[in-house]
N, C-alpha and C. Protein backbone atom coordinates (compact mmCIF):
# COMPACT_ATOMS: atom_id res chain seq x y z
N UNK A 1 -38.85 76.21 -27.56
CA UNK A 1 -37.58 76.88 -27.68
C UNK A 1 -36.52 75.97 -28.30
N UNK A 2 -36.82 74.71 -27.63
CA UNK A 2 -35.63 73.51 -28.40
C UNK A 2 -35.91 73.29 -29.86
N UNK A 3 -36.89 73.93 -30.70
CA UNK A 3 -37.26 73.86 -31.49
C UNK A 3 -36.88 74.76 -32.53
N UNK A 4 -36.60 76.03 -32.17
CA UNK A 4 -36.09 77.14 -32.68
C UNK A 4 -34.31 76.65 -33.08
N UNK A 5 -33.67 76.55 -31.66
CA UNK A 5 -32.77 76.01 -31.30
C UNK A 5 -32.09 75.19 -32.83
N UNK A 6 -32.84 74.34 -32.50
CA UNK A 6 -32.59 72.89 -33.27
C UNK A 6 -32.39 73.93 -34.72
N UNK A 7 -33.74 74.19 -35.45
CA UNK A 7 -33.46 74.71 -36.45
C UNK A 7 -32.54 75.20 -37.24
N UNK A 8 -32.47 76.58 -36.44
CA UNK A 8 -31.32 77.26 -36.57
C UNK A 8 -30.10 76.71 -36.70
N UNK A 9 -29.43 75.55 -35.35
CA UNK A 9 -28.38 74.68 -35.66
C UNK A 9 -28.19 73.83 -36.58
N UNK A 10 -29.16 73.46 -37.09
CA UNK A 10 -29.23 72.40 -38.36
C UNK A 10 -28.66 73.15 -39.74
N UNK A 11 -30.00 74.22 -40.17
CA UNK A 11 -29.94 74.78 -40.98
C UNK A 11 -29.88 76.33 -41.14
N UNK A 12 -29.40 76.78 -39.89
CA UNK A 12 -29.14 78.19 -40.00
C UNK A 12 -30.09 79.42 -39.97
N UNK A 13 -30.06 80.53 -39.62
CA UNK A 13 -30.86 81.56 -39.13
C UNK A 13 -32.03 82.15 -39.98
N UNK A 14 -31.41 81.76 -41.17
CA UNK A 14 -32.66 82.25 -42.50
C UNK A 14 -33.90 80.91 -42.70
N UNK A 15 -33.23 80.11 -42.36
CA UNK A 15 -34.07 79.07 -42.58
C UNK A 15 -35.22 78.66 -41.44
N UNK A 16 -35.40 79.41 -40.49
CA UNK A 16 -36.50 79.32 -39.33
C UNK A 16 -37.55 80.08 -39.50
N UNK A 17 -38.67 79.16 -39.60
CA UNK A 17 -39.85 80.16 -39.27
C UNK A 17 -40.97 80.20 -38.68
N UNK A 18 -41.70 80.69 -38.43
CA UNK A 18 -43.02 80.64 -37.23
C UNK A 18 -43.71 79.49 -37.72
N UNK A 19 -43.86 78.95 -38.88
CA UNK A 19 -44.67 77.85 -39.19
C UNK A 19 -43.70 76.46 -39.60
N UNK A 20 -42.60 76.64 -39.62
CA UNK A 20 -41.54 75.67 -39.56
C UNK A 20 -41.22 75.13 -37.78
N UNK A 21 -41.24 76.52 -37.41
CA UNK A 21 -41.32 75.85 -35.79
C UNK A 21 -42.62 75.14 -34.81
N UNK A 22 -43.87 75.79 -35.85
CA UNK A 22 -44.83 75.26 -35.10
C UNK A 22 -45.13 73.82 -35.73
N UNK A 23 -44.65 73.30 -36.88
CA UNK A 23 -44.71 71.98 -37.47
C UNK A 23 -43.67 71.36 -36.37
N UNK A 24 -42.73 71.63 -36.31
CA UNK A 24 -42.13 70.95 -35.47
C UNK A 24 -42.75 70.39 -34.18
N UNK A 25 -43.41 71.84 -33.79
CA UNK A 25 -43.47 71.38 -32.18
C UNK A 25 -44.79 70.79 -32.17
N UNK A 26 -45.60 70.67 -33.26
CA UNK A 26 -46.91 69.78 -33.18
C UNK A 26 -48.36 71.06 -32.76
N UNK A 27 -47.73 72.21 -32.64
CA UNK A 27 -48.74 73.24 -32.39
C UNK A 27 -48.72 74.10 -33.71
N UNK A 28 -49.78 74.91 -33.48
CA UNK A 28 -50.55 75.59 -34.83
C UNK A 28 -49.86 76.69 -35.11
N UNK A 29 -49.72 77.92 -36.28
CA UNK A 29 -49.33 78.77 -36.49
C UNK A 29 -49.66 79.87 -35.62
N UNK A 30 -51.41 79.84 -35.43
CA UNK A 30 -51.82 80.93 -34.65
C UNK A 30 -51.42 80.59 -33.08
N UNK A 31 -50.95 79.34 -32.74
CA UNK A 31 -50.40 79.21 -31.25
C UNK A 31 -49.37 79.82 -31.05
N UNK A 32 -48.49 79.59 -32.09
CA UNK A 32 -47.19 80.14 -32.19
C UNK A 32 -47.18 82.18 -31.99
N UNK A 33 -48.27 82.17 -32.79
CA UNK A 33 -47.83 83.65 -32.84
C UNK A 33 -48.22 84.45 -31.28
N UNK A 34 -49.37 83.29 -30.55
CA UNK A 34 -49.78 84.26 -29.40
C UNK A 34 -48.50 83.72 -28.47
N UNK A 35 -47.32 83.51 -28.67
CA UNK A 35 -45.70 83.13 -28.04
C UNK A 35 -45.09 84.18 -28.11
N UNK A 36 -44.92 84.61 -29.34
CA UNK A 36 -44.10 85.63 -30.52
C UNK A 36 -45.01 86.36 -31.28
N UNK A 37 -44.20 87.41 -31.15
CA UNK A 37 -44.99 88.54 -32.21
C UNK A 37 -43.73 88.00 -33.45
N UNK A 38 -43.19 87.76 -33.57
CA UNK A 38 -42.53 88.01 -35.06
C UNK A 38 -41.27 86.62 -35.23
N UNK A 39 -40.61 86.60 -35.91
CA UNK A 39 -39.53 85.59 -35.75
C UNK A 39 -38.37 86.08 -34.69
N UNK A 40 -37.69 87.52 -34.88
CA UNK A 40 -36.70 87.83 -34.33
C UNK A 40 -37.20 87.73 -33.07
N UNK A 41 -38.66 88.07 -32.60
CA UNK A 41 -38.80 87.94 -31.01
C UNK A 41 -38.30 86.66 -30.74
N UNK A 42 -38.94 86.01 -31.54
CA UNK A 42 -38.94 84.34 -31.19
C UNK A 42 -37.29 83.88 -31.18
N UNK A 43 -36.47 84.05 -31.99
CA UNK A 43 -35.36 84.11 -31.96
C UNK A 43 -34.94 84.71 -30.38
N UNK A 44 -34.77 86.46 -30.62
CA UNK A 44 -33.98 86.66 -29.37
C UNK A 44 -34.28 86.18 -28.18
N UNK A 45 -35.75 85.47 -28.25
CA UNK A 45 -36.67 84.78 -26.51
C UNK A 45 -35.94 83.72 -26.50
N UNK A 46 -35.56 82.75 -27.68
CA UNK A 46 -34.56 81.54 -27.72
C UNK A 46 -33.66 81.61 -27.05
N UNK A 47 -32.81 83.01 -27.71
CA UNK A 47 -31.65 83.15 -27.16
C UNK A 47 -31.24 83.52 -25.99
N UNK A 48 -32.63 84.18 -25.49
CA UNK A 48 -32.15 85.04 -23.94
C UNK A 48 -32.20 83.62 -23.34
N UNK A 49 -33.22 82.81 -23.08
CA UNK A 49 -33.16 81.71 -22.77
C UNK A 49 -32.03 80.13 -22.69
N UNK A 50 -32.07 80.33 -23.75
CA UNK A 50 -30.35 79.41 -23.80
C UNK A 50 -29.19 79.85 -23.49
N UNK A 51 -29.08 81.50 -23.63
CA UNK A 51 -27.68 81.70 -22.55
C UNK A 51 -28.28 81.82 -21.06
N UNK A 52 -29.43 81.69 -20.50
CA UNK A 52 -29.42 81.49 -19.44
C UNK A 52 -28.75 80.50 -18.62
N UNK A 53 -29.61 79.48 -19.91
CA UNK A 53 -29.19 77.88 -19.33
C UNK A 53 -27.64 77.88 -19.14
N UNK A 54 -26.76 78.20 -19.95
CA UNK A 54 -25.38 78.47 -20.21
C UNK A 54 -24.94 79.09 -19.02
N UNK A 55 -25.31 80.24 -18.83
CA UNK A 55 -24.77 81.01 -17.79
C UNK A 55 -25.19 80.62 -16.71
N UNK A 56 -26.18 79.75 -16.23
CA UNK A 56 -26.27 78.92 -14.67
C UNK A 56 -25.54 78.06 -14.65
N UNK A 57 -25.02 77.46 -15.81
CA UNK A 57 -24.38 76.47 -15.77
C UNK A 57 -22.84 76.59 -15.51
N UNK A 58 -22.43 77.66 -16.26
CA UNK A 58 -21.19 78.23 -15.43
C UNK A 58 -21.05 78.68 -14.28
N UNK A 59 -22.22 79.44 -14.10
CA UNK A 59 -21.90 79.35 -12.10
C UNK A 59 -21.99 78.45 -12.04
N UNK A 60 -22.68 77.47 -11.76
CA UNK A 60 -22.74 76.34 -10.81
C UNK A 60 -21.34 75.72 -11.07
N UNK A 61 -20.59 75.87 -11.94
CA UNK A 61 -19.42 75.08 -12.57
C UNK A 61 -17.92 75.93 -12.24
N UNK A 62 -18.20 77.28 -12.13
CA UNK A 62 -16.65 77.93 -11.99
C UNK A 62 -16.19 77.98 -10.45
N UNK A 63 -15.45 77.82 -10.52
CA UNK A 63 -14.67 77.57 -8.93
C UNK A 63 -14.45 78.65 -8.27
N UNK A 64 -15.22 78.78 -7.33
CA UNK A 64 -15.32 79.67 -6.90
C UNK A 64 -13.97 80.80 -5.40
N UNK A 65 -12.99 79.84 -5.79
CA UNK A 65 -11.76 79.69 -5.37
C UNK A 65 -10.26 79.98 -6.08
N UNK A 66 -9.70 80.30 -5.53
CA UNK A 66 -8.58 80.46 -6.13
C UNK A 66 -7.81 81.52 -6.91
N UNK A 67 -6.80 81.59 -7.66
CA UNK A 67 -6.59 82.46 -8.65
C UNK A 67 -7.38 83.14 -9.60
N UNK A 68 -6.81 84.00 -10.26
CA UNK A 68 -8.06 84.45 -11.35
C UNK A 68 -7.62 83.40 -12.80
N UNK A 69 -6.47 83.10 -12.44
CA UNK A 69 -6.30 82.29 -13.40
C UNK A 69 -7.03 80.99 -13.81
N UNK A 70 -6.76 80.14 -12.37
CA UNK A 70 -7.45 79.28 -11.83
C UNK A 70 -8.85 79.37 -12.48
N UNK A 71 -9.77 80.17 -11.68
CA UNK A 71 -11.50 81.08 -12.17
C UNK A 71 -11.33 81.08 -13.83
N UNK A 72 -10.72 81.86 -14.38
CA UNK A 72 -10.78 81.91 -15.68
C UNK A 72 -10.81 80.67 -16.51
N UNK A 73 -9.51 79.43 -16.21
CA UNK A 73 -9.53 78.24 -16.63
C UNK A 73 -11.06 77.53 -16.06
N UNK A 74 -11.25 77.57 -14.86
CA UNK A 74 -12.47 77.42 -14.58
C UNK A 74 -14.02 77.54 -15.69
N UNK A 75 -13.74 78.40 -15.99
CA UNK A 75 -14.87 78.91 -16.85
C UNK A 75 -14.58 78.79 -18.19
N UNK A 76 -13.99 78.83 -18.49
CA UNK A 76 -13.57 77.95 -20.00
C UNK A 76 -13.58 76.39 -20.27
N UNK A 77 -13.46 75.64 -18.88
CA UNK A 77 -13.77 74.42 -19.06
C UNK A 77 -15.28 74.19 -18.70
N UNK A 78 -16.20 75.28 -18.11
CA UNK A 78 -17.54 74.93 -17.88
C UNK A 78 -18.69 75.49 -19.14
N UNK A 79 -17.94 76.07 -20.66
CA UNK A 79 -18.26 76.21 -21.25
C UNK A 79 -18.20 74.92 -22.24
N UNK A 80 -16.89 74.38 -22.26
CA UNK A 80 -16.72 73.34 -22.78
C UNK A 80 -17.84 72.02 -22.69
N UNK A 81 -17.77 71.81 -21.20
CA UNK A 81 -18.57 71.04 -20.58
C UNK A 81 -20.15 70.87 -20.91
N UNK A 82 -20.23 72.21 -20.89
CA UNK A 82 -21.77 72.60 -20.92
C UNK A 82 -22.46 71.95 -22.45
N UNK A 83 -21.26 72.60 -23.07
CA UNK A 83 -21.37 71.81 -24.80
C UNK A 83 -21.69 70.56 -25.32
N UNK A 84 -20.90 69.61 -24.20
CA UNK A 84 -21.47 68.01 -24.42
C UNK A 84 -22.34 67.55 -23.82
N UNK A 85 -22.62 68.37 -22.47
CA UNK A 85 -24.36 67.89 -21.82
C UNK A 85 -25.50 68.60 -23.28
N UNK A 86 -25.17 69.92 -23.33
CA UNK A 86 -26.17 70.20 -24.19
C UNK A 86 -25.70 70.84 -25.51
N UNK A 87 -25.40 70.22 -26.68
CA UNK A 87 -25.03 70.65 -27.83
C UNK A 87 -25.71 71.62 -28.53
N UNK A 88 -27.11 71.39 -28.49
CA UNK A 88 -27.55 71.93 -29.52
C UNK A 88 -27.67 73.13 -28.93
N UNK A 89 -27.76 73.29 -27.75
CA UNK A 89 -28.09 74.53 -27.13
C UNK A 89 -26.51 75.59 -27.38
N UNK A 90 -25.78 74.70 -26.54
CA UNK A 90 -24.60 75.78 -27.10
C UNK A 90 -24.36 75.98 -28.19
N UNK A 91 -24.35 75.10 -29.40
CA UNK A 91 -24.27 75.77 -31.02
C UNK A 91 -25.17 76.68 -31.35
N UNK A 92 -26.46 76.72 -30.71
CA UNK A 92 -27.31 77.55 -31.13
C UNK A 92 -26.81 79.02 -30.48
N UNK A 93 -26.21 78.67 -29.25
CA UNK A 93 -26.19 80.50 -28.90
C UNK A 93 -24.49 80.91 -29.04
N UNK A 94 -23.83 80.04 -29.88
CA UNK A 94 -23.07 80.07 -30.56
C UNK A 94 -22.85 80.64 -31.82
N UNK A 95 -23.91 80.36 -32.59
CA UNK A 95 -24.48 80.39 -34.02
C UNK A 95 -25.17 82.03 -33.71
N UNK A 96 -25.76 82.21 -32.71
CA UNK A 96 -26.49 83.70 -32.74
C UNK A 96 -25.53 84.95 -32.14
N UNK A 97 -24.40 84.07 -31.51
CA UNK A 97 -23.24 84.90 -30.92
C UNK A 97 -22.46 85.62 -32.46
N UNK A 98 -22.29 84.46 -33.30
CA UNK A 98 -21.57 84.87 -33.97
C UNK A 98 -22.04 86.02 -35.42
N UNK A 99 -23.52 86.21 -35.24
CA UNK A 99 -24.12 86.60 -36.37
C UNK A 99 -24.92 88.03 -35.96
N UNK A 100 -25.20 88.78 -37.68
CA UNK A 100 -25.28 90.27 -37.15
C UNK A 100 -26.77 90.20 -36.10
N UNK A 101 -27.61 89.24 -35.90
CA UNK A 101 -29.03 89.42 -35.13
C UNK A 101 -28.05 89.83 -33.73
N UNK A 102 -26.52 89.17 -33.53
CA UNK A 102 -26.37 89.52 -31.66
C UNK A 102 -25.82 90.75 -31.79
N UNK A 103 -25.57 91.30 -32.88
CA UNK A 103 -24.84 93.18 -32.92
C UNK A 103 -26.90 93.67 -32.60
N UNK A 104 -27.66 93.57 -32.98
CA UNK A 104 -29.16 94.10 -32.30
C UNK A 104 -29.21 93.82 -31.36
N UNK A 105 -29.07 92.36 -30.39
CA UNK A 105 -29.60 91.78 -29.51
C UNK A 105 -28.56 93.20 -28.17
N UNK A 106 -27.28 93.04 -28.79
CA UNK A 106 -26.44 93.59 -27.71
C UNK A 106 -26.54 94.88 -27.75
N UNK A 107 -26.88 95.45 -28.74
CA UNK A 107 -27.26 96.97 -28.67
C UNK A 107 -28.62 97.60 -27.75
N UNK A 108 -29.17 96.46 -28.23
CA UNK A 108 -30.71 97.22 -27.38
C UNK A 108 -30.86 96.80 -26.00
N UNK A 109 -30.13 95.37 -25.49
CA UNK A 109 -30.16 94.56 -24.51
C UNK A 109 -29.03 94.70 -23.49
N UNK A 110 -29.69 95.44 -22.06
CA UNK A 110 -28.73 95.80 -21.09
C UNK A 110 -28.76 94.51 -20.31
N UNK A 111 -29.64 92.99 -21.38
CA UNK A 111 -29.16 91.63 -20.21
C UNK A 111 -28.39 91.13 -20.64
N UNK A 112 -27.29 91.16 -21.62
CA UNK A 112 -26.42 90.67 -22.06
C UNK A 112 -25.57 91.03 -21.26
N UNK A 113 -25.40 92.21 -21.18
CA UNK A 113 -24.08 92.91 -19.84
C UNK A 113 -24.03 92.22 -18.50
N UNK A 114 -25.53 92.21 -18.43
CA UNK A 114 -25.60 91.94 -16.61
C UNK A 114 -25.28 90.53 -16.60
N UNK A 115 -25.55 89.51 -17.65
CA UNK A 115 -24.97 87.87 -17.61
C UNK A 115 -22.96 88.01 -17.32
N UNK A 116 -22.61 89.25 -18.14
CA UNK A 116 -21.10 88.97 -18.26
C UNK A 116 -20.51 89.55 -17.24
N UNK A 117 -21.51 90.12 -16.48
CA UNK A 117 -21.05 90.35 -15.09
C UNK A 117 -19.63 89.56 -14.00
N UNK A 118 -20.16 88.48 -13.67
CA UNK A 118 -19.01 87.89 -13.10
C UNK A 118 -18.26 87.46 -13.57
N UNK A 119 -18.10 87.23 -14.99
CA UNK A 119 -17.13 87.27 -15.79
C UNK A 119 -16.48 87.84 -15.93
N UNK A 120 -16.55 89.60 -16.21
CA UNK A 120 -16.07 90.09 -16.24
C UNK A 120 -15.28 90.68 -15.34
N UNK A 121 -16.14 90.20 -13.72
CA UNK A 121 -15.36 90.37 -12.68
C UNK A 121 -13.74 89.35 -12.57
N UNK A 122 -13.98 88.33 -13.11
CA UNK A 122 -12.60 87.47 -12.88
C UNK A 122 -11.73 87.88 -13.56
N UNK A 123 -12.18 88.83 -14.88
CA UNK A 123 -10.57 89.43 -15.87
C UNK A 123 -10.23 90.53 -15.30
N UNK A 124 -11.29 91.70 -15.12
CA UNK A 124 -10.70 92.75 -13.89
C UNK A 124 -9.64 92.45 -12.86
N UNK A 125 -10.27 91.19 -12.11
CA UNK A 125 -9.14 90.77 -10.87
C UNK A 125 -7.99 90.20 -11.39
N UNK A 126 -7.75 89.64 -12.60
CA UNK A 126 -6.79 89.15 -13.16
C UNK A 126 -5.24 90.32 -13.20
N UNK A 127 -6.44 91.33 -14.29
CA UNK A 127 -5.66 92.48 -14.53
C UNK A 127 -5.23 93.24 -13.58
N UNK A 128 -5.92 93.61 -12.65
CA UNK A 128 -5.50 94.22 -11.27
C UNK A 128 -4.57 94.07 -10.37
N UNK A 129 -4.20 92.62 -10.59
CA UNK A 129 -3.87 91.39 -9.43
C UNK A 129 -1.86 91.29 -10.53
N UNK A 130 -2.15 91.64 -11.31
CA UNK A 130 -1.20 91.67 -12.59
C UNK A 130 -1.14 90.06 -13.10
N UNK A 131 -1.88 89.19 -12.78
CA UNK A 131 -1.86 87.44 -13.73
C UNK A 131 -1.85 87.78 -14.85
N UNK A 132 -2.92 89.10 -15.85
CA UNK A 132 -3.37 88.88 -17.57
C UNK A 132 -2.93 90.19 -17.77
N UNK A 133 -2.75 90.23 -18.45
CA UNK A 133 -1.78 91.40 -19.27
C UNK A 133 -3.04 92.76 -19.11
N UNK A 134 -2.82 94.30 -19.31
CA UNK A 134 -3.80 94.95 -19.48
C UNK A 134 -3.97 94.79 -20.61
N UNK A 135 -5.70 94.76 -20.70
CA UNK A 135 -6.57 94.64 -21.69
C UNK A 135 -8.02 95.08 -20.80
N UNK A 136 -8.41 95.39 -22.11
CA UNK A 136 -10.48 95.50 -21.82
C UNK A 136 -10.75 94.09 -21.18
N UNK A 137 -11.71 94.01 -19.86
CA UNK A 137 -11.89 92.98 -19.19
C UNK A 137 -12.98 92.37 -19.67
N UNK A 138 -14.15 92.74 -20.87
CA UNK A 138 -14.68 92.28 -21.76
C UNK A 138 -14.15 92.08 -22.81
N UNK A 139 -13.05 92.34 -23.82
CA UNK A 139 -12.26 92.04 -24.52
C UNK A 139 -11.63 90.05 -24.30
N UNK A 140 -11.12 90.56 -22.72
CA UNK A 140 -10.60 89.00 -22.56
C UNK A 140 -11.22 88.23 -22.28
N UNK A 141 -12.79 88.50 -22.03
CA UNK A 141 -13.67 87.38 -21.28
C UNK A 141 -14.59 86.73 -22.83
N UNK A 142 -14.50 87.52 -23.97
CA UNK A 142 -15.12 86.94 -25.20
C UNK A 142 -13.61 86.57 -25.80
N UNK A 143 -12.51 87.42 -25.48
CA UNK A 143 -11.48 85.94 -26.21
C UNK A 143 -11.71 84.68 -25.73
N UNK A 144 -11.53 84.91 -24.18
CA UNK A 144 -11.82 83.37 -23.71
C UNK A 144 -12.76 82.37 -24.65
N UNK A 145 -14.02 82.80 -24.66
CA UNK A 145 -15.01 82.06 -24.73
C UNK A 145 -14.67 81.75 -26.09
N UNK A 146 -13.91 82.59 -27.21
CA UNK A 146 -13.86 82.31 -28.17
C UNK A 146 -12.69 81.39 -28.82
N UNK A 147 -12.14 81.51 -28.13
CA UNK A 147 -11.19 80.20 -28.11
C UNK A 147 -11.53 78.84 -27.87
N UNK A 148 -12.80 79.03 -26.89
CA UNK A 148 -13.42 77.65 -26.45
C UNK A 148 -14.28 77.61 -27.46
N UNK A 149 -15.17 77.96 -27.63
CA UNK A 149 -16.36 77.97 -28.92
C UNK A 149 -15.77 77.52 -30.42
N UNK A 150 -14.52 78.18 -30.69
CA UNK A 150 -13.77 77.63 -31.83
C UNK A 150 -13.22 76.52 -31.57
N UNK A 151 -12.60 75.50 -30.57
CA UNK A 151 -12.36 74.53 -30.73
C UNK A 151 -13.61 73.72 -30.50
N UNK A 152 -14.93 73.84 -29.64
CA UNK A 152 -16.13 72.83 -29.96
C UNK A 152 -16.55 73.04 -31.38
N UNK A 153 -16.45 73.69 -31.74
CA UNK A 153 -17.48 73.67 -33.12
C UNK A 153 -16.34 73.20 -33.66
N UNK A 154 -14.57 72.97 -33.91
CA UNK A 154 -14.39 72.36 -34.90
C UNK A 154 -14.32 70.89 -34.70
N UNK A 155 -14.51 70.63 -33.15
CA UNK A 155 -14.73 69.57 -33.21
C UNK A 155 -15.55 68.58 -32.99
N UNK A 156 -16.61 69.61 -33.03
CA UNK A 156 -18.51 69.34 -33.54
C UNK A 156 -18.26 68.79 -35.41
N UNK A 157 -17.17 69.68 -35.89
CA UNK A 157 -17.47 69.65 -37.37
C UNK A 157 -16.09 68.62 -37.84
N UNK A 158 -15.72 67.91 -36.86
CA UNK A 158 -14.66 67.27 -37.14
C UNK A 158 -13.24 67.80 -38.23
N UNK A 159 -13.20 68.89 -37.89
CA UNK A 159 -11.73 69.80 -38.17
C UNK A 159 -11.16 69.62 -37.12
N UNK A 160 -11.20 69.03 -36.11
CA UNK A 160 -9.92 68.81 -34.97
C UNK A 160 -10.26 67.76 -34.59
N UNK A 161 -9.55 66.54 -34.19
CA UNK A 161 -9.89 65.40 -33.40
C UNK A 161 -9.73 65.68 -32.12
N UNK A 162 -10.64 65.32 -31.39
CA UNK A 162 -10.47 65.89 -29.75
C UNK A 162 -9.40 64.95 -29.33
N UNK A 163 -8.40 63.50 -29.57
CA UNK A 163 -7.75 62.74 -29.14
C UNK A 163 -6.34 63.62 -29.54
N UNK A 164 -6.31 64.06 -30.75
CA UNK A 164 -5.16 64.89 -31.51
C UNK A 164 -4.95 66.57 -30.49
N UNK A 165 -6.00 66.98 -30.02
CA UNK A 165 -5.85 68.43 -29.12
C UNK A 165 -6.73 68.11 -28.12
N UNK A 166 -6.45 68.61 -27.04
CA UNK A 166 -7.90 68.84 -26.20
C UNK A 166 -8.15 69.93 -25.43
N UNK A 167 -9.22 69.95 -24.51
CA UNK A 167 -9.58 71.31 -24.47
C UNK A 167 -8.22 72.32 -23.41
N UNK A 168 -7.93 71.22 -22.81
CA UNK A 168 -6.66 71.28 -21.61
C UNK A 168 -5.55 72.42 -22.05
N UNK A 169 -5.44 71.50 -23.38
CA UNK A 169 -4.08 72.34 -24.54
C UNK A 169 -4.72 73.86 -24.56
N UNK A 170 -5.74 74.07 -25.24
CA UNK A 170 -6.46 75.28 -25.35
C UNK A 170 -6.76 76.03 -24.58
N UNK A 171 -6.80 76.06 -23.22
CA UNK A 171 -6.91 77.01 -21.76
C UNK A 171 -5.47 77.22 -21.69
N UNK A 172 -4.81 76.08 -21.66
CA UNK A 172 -2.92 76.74 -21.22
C UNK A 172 -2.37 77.50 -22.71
N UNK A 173 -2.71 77.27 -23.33
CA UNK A 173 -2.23 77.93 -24.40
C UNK A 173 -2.98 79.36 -24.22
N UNK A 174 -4.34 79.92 -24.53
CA UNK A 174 -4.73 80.81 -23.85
C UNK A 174 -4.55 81.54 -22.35
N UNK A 175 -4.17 81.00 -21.52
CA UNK A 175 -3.53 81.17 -20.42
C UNK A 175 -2.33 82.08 -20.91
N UNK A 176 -1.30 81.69 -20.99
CA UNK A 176 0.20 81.44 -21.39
C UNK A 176 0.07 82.95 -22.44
N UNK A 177 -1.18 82.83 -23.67
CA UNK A 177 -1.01 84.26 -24.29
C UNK A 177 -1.56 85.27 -23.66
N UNK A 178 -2.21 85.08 -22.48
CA UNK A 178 -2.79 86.57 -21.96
C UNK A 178 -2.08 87.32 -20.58
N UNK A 179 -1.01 86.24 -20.41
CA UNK A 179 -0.27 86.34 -18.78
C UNK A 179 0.06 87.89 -19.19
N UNK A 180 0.22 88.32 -17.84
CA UNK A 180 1.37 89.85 -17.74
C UNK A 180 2.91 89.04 -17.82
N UNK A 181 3.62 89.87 -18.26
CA UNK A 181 4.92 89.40 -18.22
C UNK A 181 5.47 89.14 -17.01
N UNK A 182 5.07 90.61 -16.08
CA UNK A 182 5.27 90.83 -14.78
C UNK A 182 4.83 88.82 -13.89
N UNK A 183 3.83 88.38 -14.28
CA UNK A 183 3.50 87.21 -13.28
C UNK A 183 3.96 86.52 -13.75
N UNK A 184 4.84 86.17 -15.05
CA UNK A 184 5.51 84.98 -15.35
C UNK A 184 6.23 85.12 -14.84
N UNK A 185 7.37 86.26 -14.52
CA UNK A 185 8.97 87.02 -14.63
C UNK A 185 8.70 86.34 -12.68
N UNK A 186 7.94 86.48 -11.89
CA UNK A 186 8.17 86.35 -10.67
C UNK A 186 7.06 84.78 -10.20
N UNK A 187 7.01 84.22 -11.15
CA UNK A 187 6.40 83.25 -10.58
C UNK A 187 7.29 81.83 -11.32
């Protein structure tokens, strides 16, 4: 799977293939295929797999306490986090987040939903609670992430110096644009 992974992050989604991955991994073409029936399997098995890793890793990481604000910042810094224990993994389901294979993956796949589950539970309570402005509670839980994902990758690609911004700036600043007016006005 770290193999797929890798690929893809290196050189991008067209450039992977059943016999490019099995050179890699030191096994044969026909090993490969009794894994995968095709590339996209092999792909979306990557992917279900690496947002796993991702998404245990945010539980184990979001605080399970506090505000929703709190929770939300929570989980934007355990995405962050997750990024420098394992890079390639998050660019890779980064890289498949952002491309038309995850408009298939999310159409046909009712496990994508069930991962954004408690996620989506912390923007609900946000909105409810009046902390984040109304909005779709999947709407704000992929801004989140996408705010975080755009500052690692630019500063995977050195378009931002992490000493010049850091990720800190980027949660309060996101914070700050999604408040209700109502919880600033009384807090």
């Amino acid at each position: 799977m770290d193999a797929v992974a890798k690929i893809i992050t290196n050189d991008g989604y067209g450039s992977v293939s059943m016999s490019q991955v099995a050179k890699l991994t030191g096994l044969s073409v026909a090993t490969a295929y009794n894994y995968f029936t095709n590339k996209q399997d092999m792909i979306i098995t990557t992917y279900h797999e690496a947002c796993e890793r991702l998404n245990q890793y945010i539980i184990d990481h979001v605080s399970k306490n506090g505000a929703p604000d709190v929770k939300l910042a929570s989980y934007m810094h355990a995405i962050y986090d997750f990024s420098k224990i394992q890079p390639t993994t998050f660019l890779f389901t980064n890289s498949i987040f952002n491309s038309p294979i995850n408009r298939e993956i999310s159409q046909s796949d009712q496990w994508i939903d069930s991962i954004m589950q408690p996620w989506i539970k912390i923007a609900r309570d946000g909105i409810q609670q009046d902390y984040f402005r109304q909005m779709d509670p999947l709407t704000l839980i992929y801004l989140a992430y996408s705010n975080v994902s755009c500052f690692i990758v630019d500063t995977f690609n050195h378009n931002i110096s992490p000493d010049s911004t850091s990720i800190d700036e980027i949660i309060i600043l996101f914070l700050n644009g999604i408040r209700n007016p109502k919880y600033i006005n009384n807090h």
